[in-house]
N, C-alpha and C. Protein backbone atom coordinates (compact mmCIF):
# COMPACT_ATOMS: atom_id res chain seq x y z
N UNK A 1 -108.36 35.16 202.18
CA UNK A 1 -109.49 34.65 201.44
C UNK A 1 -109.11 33.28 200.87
N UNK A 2 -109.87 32.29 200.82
CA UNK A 2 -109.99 30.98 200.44
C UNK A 2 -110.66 31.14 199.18
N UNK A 3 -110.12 29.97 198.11
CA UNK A 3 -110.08 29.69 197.19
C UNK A 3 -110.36 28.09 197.05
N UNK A 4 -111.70 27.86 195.94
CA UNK A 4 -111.54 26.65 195.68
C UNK A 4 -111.21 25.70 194.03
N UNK A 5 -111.38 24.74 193.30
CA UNK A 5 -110.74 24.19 192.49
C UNK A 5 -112.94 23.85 192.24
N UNK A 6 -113.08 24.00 191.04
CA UNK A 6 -114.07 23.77 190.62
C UNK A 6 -114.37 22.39 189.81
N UNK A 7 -114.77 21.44 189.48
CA UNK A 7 -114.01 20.35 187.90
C UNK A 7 -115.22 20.48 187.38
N UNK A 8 -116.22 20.70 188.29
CA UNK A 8 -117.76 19.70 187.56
C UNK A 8 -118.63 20.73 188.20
N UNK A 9 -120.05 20.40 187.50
CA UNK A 9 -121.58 20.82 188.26
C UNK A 9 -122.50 19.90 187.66
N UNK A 10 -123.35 18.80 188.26
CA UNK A 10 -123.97 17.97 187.68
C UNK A 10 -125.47 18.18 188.44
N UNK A 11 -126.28 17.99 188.04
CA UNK A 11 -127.96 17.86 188.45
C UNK A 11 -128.38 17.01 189.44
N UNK A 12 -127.51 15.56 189.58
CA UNK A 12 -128.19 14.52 190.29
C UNK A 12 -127.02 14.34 190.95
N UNK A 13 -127.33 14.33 192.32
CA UNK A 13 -126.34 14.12 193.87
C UNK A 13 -125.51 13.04 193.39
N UNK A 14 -126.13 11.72 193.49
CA UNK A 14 -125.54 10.68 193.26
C UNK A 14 -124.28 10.90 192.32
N UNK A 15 -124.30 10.93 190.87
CA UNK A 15 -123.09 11.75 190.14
C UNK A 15 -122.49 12.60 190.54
N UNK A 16 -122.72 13.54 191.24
CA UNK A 16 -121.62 14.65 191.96
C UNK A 16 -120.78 13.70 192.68
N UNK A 17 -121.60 12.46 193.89
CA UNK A 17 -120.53 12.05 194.88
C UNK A 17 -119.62 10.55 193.65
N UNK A 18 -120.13 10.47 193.20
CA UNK A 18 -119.37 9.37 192.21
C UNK A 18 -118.07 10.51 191.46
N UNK A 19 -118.51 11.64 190.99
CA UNK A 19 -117.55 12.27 190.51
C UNK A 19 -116.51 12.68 191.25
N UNK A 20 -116.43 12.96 192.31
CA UNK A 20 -115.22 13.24 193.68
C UNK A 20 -114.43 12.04 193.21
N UNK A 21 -115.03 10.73 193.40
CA UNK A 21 -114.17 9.94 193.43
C UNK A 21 -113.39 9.61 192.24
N UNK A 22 -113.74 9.67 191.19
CA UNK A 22 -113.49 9.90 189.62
C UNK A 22 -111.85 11.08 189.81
N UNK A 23 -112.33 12.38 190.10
CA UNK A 23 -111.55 13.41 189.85
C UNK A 23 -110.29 13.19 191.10
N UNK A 24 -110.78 12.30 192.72
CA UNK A 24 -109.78 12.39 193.54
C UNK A 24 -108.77 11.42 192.78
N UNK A 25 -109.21 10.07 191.89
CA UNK A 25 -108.29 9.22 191.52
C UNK A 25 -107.51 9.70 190.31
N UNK A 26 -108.03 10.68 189.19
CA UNK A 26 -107.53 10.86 188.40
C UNK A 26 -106.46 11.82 188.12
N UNK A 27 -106.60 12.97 189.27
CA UNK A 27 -105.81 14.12 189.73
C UNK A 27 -105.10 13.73 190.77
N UNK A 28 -104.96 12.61 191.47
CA UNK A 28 -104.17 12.49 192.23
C UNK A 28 -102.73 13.06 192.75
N UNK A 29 -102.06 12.87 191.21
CA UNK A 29 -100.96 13.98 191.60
C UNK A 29 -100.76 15.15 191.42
N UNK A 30 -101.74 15.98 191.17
CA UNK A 30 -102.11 17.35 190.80
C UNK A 30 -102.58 17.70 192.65
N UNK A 31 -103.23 16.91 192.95
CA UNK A 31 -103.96 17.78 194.48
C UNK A 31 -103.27 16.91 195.38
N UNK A 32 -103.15 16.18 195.48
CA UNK A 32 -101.76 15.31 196.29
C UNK A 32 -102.16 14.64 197.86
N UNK A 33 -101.73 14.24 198.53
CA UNK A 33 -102.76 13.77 199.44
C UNK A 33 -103.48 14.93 200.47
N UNK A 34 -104.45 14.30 201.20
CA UNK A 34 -105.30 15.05 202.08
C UNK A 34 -105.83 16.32 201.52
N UNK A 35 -105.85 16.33 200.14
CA UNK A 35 -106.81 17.49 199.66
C UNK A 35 -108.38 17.23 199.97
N UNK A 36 -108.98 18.27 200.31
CA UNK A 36 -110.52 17.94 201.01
C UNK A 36 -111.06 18.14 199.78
N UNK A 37 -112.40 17.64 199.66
CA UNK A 37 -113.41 17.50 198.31
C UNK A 37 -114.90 18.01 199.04
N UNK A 38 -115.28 18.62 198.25
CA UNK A 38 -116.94 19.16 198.73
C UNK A 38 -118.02 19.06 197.50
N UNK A 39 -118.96 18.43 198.12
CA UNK A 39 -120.02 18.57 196.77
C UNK A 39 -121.04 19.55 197.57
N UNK A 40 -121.87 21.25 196.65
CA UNK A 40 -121.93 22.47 196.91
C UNK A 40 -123.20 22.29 196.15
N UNK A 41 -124.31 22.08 196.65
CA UNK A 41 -125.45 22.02 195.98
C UNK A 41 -126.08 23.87 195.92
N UNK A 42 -126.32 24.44 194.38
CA UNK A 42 -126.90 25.46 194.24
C UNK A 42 -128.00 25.64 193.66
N UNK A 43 -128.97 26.51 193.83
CA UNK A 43 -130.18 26.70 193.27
C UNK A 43 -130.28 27.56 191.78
N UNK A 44 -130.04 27.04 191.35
CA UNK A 44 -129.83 28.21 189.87
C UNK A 44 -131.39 28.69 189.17
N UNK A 45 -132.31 29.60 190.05
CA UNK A 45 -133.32 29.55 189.66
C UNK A 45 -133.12 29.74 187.69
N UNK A 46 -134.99 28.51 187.89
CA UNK A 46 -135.35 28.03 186.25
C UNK A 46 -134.97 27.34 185.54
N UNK A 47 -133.33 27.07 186.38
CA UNK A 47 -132.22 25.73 185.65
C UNK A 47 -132.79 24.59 186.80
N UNK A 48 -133.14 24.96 188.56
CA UNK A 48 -133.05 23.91 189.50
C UNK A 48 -131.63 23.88 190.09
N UNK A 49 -131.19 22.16 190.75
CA UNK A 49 -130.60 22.69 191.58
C UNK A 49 -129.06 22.29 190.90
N UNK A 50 -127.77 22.13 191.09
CA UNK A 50 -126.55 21.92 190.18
C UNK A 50 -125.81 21.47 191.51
N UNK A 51 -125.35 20.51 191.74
CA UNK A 51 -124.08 19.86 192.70
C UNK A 51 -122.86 20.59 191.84
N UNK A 52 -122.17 21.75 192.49
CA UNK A 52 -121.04 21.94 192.27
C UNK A 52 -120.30 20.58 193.08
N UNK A 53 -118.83 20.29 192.11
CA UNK A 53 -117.56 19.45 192.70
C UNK A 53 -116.61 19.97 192.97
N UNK A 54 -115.99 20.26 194.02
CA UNK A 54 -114.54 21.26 194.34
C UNK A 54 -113.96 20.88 195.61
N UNK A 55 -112.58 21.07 195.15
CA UNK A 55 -111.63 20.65 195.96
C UNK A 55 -111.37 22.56 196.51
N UNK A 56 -110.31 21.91 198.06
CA UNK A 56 -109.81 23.13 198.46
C UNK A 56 -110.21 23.38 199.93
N UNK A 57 -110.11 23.86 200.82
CA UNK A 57 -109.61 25.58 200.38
C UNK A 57 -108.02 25.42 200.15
N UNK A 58 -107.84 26.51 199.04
CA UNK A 58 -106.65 26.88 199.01
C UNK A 58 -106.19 28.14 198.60
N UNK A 59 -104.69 28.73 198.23
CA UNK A 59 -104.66 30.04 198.10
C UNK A 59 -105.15 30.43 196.72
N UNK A 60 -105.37 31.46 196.47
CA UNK A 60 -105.24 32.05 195.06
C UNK A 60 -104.33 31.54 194.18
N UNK A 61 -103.44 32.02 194.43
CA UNK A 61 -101.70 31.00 193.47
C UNK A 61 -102.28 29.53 193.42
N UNK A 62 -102.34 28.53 194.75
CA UNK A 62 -101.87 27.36 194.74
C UNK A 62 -103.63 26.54 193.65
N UNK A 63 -104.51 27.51 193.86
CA UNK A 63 -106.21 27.58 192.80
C UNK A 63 -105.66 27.24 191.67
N UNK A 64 -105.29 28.41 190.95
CA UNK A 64 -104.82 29.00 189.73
C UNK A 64 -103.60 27.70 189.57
N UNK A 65 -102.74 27.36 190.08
CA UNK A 65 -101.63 26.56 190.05
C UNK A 65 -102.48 24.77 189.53
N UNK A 66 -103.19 24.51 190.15
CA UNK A 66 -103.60 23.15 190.53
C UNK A 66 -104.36 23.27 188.72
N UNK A 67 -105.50 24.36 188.57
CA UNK A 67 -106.53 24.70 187.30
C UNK A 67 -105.61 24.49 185.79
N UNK A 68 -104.53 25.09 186.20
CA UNK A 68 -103.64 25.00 185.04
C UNK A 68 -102.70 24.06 184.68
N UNK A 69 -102.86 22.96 185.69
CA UNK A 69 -102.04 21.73 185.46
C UNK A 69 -103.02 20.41 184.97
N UNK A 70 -104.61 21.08 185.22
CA UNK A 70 -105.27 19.87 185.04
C UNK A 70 -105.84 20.29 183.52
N UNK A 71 -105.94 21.84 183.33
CA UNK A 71 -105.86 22.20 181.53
C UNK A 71 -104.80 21.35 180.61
N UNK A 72 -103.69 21.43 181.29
CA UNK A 72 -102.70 21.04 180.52
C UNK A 72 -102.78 19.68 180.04
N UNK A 73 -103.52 18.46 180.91
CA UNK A 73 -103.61 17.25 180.26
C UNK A 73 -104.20 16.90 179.00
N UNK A 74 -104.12 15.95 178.49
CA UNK A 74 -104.43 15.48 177.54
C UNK A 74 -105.68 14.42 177.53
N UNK A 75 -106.86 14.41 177.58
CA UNK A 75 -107.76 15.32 176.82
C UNK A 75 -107.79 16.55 178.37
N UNK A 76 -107.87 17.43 178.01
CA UNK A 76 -107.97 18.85 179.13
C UNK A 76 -109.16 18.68 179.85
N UNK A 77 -108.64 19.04 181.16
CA UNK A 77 -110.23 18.92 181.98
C UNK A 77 -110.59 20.16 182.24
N UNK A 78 -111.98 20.56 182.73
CA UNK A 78 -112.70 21.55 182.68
C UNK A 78 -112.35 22.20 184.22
N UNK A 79 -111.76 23.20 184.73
CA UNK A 79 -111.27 23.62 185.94
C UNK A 79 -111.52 25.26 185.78
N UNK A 80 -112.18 25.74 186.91
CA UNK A 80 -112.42 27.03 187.31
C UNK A 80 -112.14 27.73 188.87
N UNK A 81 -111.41 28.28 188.97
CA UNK A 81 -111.33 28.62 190.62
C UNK A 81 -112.81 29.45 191.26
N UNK A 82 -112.86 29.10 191.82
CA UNK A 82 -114.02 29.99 192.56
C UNK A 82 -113.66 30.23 194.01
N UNK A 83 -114.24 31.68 194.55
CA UNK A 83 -114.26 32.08 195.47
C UNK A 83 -115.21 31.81 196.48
């Protein structure tokens, strides 16, 4: 099973793909090169639609591994693994 790295969910496309580039430069050495990036458009009926931002696939461990190194910064970023 694949695992992905969550950072963001924003409303308007445009900001989701601006945010990849935001989170690929700023995590750089947290996801390291050739980590793939996906913007995951969902329908959240009554909310509309939400551009998830996530990196991955990766394992469970290496999810959980990457989420807890980008908590740890200073100011902490917002990271969730999802399946």
């Amino acid at each position: 099973m694949f695992y992905y790295v969550q950072l963001g969910s924003v409303t308007d496309p445009q900001n989701a793909a601006d945010a990849v580039l935001r989170f690929r430069d700023d995590y750089a050495d947290v996801f390291g090169q050739g980590s793939s990036w996906r913007v995951v458009p969902v329908n959240l009926e009554g909310r509309g639609v939400f551009h998830r931002i996530q990196a991955g696939p990766y394992t469970e461990v290496r999810a959980r591994e990457i989420c807890a190194a980008i908590r740890a910064r200073t100011p902490p970023g917002a990271c969730v693994v999802m399946r």
